[in-house]
PDB file of N, CA and C in Angstrom:
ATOM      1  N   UNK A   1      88.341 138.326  59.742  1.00  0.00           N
ATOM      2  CA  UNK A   1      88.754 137.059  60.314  1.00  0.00           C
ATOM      3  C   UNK A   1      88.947 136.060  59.165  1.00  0.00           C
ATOM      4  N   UNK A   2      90.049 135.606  59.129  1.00  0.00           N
ATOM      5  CA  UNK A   2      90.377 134.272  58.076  1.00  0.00           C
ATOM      6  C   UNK A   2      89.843 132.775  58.491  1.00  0.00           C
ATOM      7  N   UNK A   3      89.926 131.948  57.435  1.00  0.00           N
ATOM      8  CA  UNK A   3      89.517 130.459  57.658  1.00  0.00           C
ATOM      9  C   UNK A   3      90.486 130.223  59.098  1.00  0.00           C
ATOM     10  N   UNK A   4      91.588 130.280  58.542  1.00  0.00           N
ATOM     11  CA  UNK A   4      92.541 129.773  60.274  1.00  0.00           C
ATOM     12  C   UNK A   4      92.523 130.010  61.505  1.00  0.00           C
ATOM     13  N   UNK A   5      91.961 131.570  61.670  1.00  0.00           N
ATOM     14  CA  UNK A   5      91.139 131.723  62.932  1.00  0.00           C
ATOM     15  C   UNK A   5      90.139 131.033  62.894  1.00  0.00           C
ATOM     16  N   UNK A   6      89.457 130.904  62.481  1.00  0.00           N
ATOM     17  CA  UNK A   6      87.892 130.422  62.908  1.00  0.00           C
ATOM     18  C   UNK A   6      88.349 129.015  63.132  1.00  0.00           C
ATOM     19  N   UNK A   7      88.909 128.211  62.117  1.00  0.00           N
ATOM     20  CA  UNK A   7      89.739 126.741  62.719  1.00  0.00           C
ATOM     21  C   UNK A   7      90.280 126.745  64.500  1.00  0.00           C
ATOM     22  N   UNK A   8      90.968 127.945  64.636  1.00  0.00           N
ATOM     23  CA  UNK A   8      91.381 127.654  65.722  1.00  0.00           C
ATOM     24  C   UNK A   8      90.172 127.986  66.853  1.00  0.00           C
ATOM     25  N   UNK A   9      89.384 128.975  66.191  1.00  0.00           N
ATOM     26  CA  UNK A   9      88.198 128.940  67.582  1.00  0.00           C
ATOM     27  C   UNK A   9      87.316 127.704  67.591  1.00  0.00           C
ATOM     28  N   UNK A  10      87.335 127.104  66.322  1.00  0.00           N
ATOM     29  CA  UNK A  10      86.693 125.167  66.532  1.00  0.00           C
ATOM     30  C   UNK A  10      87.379 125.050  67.265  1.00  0.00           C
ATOM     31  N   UNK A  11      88.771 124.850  67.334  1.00  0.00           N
ATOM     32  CA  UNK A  11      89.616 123.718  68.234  1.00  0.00           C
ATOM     33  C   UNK A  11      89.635 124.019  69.408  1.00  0.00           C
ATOM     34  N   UNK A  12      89.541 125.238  69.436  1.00  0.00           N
ATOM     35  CA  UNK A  12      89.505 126.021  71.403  1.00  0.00           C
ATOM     36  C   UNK A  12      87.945 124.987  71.502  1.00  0.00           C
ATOM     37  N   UNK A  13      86.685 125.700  70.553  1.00  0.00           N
ATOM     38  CA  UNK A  13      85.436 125.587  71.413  1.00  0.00           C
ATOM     39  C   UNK A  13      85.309 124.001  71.429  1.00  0.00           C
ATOM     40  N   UNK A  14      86.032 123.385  70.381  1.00  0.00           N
ATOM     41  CA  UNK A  14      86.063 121.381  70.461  1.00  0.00           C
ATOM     42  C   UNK A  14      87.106 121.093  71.938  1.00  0.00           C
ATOM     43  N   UNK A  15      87.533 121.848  72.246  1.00  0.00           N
ATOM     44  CA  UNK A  15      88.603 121.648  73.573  1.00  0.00           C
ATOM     45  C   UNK A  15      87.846 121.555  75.011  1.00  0.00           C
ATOM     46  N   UNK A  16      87.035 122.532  74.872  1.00  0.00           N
ATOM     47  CA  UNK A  16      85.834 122.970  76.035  1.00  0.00           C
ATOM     48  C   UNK A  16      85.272 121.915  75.794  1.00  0.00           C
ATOM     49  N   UNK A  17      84.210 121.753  75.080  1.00  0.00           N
ATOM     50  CA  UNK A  17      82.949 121.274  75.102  1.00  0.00           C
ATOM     51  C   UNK A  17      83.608 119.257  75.272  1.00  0.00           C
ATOM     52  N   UNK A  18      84.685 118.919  74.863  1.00  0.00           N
ATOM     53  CA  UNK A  18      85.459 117.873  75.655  1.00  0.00           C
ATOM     54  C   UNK A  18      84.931 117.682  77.154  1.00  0.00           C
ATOM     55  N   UNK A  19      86.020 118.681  77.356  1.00  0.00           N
ATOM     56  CA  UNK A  19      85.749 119.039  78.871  1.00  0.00           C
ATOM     57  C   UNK A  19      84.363 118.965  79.450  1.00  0.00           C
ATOM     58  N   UNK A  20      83.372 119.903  78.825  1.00  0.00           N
ATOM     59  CA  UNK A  20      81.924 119.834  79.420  1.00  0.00           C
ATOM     60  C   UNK A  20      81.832 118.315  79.529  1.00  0.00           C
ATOM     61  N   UNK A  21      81.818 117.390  78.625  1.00  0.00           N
ATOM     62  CA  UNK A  21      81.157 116.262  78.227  1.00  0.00           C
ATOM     63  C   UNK A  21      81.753 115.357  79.367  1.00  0.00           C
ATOM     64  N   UNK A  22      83.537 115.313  79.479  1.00  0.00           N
ATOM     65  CA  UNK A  22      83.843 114.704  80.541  1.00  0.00           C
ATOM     66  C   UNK A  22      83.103 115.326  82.229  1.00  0.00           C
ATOM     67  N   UNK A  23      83.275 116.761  82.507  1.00  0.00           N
ATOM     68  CA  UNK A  23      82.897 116.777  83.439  1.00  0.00           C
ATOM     69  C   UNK A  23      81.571 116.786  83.870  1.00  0.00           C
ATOM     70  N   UNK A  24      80.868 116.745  83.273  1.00  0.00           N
ATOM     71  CA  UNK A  24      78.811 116.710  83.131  1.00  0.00           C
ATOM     72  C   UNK A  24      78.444 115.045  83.390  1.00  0.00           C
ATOM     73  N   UNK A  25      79.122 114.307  82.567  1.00  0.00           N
ATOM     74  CA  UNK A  25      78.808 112.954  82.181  1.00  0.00           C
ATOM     75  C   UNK A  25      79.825 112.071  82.002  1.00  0.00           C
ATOM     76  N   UNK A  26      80.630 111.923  83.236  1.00  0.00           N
ATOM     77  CA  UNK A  26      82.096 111.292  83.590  1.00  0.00           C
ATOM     78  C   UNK A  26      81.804 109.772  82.589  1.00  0.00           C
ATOM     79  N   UNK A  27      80.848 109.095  83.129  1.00  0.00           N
ATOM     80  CA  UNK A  27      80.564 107.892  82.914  1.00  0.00           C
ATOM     81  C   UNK A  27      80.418 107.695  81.134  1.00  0.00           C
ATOM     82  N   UNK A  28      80.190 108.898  80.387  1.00  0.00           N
ATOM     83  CA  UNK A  28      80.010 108.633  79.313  1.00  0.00           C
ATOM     84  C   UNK A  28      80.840 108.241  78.465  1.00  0.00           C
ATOM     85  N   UNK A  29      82.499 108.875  78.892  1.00  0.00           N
ATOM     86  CA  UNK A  29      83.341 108.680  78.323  1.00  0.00           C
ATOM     87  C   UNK A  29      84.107 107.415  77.939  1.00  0.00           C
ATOM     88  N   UNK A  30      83.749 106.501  78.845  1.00  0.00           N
ATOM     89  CA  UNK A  30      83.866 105.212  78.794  1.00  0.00           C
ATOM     90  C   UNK A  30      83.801 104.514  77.253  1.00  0.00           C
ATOM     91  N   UNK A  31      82.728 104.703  76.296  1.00  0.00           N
ATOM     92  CA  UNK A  31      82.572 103.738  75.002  1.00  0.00           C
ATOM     93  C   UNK A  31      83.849 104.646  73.974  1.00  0.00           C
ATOM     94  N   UNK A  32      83.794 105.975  74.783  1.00  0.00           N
ATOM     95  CA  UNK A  32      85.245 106.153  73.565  1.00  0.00           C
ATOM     96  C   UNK A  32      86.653 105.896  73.738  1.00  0.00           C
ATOM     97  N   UNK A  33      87.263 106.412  75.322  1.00  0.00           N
ATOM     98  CA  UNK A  33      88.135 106.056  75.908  1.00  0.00           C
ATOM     99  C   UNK A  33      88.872 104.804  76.432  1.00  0.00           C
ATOM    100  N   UNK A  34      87.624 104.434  76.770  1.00  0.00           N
ATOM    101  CA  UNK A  34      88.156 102.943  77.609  1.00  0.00           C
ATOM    102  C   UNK A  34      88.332 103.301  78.745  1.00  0.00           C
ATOM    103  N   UNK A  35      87.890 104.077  79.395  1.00  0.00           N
ATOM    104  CA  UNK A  35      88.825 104.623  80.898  1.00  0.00           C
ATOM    105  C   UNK A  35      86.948 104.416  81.403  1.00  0.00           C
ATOM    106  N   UNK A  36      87.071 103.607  82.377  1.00  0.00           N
ATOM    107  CA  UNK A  36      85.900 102.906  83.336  1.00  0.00           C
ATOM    108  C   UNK A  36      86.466 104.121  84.787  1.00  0.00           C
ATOM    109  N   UNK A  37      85.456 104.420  85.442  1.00  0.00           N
ATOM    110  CA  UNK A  37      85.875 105.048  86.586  1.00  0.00           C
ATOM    111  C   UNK A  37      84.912 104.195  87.788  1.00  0.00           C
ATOM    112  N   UNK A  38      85.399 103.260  88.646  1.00  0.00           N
ATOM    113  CA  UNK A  38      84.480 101.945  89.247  1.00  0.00           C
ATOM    114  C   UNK A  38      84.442 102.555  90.425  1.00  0.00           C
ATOM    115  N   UNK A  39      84.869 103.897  91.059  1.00  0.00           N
ATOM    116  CA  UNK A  39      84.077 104.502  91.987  1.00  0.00           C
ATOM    117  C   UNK A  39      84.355 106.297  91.979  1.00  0.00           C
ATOM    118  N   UNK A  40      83.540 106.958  93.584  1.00  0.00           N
ATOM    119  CA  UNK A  40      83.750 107.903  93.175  1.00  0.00           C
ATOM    120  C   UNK A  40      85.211 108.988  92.788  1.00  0.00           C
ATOM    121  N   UNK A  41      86.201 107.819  93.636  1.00  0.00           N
ATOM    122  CA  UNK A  41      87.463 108.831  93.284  1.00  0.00           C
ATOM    123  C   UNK A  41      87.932 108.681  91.748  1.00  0.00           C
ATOM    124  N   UNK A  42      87.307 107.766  90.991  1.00  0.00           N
ATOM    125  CA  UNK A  42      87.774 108.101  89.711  1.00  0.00           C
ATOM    126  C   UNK A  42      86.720 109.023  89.277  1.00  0.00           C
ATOM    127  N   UNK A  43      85.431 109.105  89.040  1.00  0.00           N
ATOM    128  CA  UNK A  43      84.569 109.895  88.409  1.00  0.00           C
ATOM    129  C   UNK A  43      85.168 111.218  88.924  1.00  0.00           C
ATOM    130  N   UNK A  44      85.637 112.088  90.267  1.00  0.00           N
ATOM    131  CA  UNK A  44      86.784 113.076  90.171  1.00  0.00           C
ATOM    132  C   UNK A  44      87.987 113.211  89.622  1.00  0.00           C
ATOM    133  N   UNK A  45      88.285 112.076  89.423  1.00  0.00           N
ATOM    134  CA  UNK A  45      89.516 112.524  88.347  1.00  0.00           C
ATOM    135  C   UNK A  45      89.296 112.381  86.909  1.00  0.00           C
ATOM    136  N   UNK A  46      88.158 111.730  86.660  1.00  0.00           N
ATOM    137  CA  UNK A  46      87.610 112.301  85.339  1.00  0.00           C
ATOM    138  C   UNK A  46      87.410 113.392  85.035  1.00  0.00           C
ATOM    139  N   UNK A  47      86.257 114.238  85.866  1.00  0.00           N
ATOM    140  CA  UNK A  47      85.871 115.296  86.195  1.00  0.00           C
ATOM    141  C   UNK A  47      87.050 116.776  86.036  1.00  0.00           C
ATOM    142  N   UNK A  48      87.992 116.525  86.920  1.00  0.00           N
ATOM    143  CA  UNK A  48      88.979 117.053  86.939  1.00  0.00           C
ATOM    144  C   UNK A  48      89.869 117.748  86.256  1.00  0.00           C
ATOM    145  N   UNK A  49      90.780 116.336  85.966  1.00  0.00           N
ATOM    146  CA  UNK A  49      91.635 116.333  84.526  1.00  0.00           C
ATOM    147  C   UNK A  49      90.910 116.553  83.322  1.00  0.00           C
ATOM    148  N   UNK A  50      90.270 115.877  83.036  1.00  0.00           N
ATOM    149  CA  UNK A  50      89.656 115.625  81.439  1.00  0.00           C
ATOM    150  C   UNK A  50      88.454 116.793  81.121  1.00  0.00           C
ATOM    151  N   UNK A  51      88.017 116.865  82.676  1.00  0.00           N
ATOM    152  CA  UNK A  51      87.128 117.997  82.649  1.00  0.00           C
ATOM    153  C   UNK A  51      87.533 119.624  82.892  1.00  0.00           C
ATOM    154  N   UNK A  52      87.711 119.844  84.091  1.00  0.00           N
ATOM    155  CA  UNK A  52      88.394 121.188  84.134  1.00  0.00           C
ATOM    156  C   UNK A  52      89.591 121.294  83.303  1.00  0.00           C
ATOM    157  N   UNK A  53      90.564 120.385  83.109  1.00  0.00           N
ATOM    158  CA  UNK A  53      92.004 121.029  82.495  1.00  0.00           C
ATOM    159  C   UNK A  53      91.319 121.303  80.992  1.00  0.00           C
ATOM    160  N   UNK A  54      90.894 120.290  80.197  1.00  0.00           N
ATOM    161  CA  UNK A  54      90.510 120.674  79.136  1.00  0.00           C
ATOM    162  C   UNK A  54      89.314 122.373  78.873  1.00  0.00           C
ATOM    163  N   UNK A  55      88.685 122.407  79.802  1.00  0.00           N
ATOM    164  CA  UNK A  55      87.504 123.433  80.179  1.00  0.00           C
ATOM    165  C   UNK A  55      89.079 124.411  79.923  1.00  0.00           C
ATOM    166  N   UNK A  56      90.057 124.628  81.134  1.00  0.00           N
ATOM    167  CA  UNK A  56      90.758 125.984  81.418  1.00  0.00           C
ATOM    168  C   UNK A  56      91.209 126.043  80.005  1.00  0.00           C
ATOM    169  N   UNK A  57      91.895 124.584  79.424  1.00  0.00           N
ATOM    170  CA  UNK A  57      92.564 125.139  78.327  1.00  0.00           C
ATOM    171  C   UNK A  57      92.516 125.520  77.238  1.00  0.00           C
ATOM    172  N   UNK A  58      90.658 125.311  76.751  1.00  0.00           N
ATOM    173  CA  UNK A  58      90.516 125.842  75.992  1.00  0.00           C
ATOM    174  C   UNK A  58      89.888 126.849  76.100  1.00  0.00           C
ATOM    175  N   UNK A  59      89.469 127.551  76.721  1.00  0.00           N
ATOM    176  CA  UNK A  59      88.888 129.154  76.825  1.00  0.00           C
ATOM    177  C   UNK A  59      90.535 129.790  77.339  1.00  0.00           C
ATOM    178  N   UNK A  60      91.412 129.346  77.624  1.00  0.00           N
ATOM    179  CA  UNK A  60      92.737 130.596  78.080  1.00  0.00           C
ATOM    180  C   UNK A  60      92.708 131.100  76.693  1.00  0.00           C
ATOM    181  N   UNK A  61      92.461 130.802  75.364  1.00  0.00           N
ATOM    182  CA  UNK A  61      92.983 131.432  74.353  1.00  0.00           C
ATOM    183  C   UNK A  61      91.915 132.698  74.743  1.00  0.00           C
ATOM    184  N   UNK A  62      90.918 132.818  74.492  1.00  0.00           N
ATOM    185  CA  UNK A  62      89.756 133.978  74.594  1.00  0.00           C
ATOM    186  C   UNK A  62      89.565 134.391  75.764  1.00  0.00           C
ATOM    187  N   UNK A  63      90.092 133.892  76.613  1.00  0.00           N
ATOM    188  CA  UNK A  63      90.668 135.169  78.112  1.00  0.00           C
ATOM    189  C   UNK A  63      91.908 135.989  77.914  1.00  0.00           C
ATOM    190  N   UNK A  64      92.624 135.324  77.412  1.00  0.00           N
ATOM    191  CA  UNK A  64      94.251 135.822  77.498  1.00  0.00           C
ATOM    192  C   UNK A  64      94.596 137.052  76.058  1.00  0.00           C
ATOM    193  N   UNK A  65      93.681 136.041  74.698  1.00  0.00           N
ATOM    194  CA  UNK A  65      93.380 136.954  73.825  1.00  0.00           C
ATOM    195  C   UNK A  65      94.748 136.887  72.997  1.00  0.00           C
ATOM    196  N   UNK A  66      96.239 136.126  73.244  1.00  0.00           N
ATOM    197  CA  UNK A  66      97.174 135.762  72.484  1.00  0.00           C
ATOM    198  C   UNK A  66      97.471 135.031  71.602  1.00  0.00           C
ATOM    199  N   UNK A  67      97.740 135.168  70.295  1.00  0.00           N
ATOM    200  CA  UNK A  67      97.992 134.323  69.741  1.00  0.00           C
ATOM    201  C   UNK A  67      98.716 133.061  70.295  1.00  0.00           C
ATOM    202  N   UNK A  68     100.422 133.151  70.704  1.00  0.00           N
ATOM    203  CA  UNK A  68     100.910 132.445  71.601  1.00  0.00           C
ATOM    204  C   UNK A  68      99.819 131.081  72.776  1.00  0.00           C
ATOM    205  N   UNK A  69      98.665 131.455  72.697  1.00  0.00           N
ATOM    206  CA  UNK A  69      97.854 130.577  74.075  1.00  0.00           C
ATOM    207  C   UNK A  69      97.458 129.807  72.854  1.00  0.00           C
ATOM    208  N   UNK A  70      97.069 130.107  71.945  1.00  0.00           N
ATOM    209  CA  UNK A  70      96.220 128.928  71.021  1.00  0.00           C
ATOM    210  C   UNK A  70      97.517 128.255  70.469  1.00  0.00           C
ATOM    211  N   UNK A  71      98.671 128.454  70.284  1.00  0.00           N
ATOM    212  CA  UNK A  71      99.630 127.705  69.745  1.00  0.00           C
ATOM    213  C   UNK A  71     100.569 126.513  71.125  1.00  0.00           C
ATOM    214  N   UNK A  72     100.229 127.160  72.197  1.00  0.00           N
ATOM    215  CA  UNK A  72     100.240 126.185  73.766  1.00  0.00           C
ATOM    216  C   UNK A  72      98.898 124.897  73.643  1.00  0.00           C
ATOM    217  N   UNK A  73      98.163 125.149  73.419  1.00  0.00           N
ATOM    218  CA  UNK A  73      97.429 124.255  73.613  1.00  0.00           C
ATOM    219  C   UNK A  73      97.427 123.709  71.876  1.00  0.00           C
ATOM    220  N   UNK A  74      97.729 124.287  70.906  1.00  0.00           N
ATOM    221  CA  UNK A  74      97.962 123.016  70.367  1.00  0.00           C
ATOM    222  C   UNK A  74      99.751 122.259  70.306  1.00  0.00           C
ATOM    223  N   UNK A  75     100.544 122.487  71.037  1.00  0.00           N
ATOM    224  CA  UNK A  75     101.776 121.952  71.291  1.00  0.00           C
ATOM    225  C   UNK A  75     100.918 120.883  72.762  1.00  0.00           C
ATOM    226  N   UNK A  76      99.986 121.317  73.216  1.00  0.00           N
ATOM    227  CA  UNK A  76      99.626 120.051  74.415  1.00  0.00           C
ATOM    228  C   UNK A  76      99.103 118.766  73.132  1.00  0.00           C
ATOM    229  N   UNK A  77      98.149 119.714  72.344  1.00  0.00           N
ATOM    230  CA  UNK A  77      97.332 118.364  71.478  1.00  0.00           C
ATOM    231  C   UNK A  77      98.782 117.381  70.601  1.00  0.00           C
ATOM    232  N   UNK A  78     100.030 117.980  70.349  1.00  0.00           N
ATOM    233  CA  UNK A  78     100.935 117.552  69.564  1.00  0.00           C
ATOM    234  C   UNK A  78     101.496 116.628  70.305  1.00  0.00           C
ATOM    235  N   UNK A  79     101.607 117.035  71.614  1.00  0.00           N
ATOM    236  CA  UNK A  79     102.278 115.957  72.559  1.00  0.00           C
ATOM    237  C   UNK A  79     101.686 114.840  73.124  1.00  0.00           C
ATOM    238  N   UNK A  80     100.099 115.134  73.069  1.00  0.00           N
ATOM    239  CA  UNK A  80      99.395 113.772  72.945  1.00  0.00           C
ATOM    240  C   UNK A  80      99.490 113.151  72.233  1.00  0.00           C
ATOM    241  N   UNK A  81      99.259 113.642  70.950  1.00  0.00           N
ATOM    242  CA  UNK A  81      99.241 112.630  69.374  1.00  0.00           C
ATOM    243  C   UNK A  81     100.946 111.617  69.726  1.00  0.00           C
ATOM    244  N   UNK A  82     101.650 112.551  69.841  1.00  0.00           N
ATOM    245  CA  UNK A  82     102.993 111.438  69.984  1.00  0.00           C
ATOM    246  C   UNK A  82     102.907 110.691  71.084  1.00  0.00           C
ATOM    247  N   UNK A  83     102.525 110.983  72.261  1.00  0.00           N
ATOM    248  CA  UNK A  83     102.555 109.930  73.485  1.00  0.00           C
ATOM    249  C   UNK A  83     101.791 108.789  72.697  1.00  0.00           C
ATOM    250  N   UNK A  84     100.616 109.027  72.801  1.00  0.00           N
ATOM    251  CA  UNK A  84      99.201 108.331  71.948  1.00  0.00           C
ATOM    252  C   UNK A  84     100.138 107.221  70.915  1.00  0.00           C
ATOM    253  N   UNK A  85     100.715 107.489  69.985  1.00  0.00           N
ATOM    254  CA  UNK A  85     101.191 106.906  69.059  1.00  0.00           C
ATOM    255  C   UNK A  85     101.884 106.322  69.797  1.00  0.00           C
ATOM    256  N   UNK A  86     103.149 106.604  70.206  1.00  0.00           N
ATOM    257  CA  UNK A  86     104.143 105.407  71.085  1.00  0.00           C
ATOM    258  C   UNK A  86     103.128 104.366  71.932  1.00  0.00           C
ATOM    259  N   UNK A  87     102.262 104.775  72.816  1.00  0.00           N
ATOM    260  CA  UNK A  87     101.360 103.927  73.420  1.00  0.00           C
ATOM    261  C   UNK A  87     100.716 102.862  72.705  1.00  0.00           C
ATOM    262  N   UNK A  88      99.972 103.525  71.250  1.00  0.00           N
ATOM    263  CA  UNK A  88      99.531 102.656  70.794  1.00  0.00           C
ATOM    264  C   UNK A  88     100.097 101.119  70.069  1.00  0.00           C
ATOM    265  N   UNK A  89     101.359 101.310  69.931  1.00  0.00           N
ATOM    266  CA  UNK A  89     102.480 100.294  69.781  1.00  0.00           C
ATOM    267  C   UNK A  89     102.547  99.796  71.096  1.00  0.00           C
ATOM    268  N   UNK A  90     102.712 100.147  71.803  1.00  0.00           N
ATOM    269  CA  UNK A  90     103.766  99.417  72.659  1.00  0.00           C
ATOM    270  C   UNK A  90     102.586  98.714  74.061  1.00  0.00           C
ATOM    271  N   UNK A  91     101.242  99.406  73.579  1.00  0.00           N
ATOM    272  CA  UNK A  91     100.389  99.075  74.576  1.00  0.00           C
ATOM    273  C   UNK A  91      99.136  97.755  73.479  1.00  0.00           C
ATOM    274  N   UNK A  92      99.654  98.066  72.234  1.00  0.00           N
ATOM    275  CA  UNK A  92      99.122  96.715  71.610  1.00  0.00           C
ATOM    276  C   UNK A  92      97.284  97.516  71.451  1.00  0.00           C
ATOM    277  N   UNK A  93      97.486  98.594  70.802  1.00  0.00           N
ATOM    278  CA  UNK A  93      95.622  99.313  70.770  1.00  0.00           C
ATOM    279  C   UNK A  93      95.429 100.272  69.565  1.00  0.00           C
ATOM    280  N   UNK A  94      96.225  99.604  68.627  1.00  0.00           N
ATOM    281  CA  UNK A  94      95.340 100.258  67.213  1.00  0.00           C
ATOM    282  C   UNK A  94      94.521  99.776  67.399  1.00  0.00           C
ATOM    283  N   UNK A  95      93.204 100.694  67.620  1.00  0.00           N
ATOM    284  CA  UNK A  95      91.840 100.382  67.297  1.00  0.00           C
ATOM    285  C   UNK A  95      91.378 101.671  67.115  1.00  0.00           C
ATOM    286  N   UNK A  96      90.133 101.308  66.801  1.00  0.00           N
ATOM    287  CA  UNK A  96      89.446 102.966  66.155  1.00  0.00           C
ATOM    288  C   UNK A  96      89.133 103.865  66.507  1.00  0.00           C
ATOM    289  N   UNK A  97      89.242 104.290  68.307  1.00  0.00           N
ATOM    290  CA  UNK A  97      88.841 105.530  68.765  1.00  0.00           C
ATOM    291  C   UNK A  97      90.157 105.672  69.001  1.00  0.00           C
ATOM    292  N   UNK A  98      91.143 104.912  69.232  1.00  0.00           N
ATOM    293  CA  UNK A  98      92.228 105.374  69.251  1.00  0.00           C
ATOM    294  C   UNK A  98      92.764 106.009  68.130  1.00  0.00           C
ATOM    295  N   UNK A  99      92.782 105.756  67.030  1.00  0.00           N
ATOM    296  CA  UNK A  99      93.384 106.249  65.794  1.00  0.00           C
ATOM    297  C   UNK A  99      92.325 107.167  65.061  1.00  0.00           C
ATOM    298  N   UNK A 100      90.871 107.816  65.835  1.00  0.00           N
ATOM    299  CA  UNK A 100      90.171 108.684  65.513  1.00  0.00           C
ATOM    300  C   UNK A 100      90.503 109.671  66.490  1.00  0.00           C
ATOM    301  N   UNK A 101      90.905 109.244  68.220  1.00  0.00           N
ATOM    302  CA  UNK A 101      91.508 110.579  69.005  1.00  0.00           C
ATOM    303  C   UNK A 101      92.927 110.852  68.276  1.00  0.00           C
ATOM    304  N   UNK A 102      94.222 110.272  67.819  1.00  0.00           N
ATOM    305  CA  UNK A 102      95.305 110.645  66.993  1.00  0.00           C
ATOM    306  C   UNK A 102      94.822 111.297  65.835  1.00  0.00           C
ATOM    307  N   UNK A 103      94.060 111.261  65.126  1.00  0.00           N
ATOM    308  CA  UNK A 103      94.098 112.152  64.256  1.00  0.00           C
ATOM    309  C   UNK A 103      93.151 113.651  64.645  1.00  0.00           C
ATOM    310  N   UNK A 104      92.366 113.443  65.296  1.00  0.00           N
ATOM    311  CA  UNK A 104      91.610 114.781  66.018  1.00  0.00           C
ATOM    312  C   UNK A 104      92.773 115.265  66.311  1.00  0.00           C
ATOM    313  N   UNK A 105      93.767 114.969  67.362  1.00  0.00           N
ATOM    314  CA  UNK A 105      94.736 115.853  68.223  1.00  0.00           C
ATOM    315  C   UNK A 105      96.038 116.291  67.101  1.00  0.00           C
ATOM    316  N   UNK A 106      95.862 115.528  66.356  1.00  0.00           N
ATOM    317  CA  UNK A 106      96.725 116.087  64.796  1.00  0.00           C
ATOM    318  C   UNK A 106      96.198 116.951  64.203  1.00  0.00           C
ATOM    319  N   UNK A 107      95.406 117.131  64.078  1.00  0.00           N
ATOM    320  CA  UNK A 107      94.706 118.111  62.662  1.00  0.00           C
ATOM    321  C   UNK A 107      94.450 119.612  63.737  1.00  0.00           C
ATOM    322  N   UNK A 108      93.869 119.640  65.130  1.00  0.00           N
ATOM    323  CA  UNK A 108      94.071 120.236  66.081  1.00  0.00           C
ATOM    324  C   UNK A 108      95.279 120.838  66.421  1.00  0.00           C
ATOM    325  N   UNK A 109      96.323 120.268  66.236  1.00  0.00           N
ATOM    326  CA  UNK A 109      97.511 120.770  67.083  1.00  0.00           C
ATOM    327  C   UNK A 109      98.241 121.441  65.819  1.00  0.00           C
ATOM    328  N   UNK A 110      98.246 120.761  64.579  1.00  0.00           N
ATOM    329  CA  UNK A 110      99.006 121.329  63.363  1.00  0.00           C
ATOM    330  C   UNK A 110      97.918 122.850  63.144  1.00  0.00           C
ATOM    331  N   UNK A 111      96.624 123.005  63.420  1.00  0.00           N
ATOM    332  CA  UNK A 111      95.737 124.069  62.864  1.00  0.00           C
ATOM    333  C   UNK A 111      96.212 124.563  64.187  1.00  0.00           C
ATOM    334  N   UNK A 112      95.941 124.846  65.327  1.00  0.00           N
ATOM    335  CA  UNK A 112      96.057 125.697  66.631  1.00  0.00           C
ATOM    336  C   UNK A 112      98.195 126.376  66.470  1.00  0.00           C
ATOM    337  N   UNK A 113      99.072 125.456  66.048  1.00  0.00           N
ATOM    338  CA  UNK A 113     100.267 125.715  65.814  1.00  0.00           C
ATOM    339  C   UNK A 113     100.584 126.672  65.608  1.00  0.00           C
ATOM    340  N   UNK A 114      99.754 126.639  63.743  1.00  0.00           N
ATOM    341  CA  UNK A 114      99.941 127.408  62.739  1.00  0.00           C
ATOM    342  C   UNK A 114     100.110 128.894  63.332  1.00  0.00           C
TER     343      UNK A 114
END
């Protein structure tokens, strides 16, 4: 096994354990995100999205066992970093978890690519 696999099984197991954190402890996510959930139908769509999608998408690489699945989920992390960036202009939020999640989903999506 080379350095670049093992990079990409960080980024799978940093993909999950996302997920755990959103779906275990919805409310926690709040001091990094900014995303407040003020009742229970948001703490499910915390749960949900942030929780299960991230959970499925990062273990499909080590179910599926393809190279191809780890280079999908980092083309998802690539397409955040660019949404993210346009947002952060145009929504007026350089600030620092913002421009610490853009570079996570960069260094993620260029290593999972590869």
């Amino acid at each position: 096994m080379n350095i670049l696999q093992i990079l990409k099984i960080i980024c799978a197991v940093g993909t999950v354990a996302t997920g755990f954190i959103s779906l275990l402890a919805p409310r926690s996510i709040k001091g990094f995100t900014g995303l407040e959930a003020t009742g229970p139908r948001g703490i499910t769509e915390i749960r949900a999205v942030m929780g299960a999608l991230f959970i499925g998408l990062g273990i499909a690489p080590f179910i599926l066992g393809l190279p191809a699945v780890y280079q999908a989920l980092g083309i998802m992390y690539l397409a955040i970093a660019l949404v993210r960036t346009v947002s952060m202009f145009l929504d007026k939020s350089v600030v620092q978890s913002n421009i610490i999640s853009l570079a996570v989903e960069v260094v993620f999506g260029v290593i999972l690519v590869l």
